[in-house]
Protein backbone atom coordinates (compact mmCIF):
# COMPACT_ATOMS: atom_id res chain seq x y z
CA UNK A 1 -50.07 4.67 3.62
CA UNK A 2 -51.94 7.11 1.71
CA UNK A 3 -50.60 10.72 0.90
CA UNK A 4 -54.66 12.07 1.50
CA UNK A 5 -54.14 14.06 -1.72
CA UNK A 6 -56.65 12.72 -4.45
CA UNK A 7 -55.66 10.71 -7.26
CA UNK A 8 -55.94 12.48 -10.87
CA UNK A 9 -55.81 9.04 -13.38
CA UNK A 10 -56.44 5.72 -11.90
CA UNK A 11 -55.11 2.75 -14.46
CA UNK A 12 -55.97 -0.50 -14.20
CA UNK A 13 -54.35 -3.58 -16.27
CA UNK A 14 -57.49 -4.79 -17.45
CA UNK A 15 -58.89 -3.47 -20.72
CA UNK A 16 -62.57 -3.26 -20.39
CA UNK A 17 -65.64 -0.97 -20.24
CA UNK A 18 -66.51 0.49 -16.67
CA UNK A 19 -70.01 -1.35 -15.18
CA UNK A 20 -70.10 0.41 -12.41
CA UNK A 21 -68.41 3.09 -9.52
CA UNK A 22 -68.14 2.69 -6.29
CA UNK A 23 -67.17 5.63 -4.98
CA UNK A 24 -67.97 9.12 -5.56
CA UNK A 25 -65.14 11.93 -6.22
CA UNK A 26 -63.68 12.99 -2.59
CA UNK A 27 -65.19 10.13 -1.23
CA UNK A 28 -62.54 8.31 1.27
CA UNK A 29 -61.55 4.52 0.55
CA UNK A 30 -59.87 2.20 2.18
CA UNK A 31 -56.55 0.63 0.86
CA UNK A 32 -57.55 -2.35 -1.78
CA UNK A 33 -61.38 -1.64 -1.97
CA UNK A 34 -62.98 -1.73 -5.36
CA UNK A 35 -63.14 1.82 -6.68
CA UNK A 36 -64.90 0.33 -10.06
CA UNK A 37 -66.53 -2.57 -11.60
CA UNK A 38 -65.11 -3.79 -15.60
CA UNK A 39 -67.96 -5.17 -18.03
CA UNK A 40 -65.87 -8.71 -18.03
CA UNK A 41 -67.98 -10.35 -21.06
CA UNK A 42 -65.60 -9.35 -23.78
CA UNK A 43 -62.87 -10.83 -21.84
CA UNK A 44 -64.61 -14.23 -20.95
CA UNK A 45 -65.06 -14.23 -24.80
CA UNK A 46 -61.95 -13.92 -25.89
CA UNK A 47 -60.66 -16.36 -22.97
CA UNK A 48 -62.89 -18.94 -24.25
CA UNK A 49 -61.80 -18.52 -27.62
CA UNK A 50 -58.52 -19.22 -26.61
CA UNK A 51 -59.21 -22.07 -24.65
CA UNK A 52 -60.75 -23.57 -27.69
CA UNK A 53 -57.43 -22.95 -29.77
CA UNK A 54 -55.60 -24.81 -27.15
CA UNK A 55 -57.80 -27.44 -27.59
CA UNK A 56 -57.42 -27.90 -31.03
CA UNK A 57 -53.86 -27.22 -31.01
CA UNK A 58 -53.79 -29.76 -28.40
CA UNK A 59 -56.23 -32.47 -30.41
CA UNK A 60 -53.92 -31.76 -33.39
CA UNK A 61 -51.09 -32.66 -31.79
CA UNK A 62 -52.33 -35.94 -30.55
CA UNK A 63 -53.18 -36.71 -33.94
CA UNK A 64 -49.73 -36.83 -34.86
CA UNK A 65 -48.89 -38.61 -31.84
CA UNK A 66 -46.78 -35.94 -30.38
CA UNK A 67 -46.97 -34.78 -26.88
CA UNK A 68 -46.34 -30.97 -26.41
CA UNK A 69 -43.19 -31.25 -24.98
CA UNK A 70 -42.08 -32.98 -27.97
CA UNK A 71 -43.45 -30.28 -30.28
CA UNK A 72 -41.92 -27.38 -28.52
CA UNK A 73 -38.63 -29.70 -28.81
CA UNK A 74 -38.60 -30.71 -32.32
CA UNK A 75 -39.79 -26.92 -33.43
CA UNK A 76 -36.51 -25.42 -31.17
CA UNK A 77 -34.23 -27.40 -32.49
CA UNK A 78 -31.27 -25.79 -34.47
CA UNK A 79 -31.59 -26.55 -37.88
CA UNK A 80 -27.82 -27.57 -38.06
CA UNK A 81 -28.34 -30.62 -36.01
């Protein structure tokens, strides 16, 4: 439940450029309703660059005929052994 004193700093975890606001300053909102909208392109850019690592990682790692599991295994393993 809400204290009905305004906020000073909203944070949000996403790192992005604000698109849009949808509310105005004093305006009431309800609990969980979008107060702004992030400029998501720079994220859906780097997301696809990662998904293309993975890819290659993955296609790489095929090429060897390893699984992942394997890799991950072979790469923790103590050096003593």
């Amino acid at each position: 439940m809400g204290t009905g004193r305004p906020l000073e700093e909203v944070v949000s975890p996403v790192e992005g450029h604000v698109s849009a606001v949808h509310a105005a300053h004093g305006q009431r909102v309800a609990a969980g309703a979008a107060l702004v909208s992030f400029d998501t392109g720079q994220l859906a850019e780097a997301r696809r660059g990662a998904e293309i690592a993975h890819i290659k990682a993955r296609d790489r790692l095929a090429a060897l005929g390893m699984s992942a599991h394997v890799a991950v295994t072979v790469y923790e393993r103590p050096a003593a052994l």
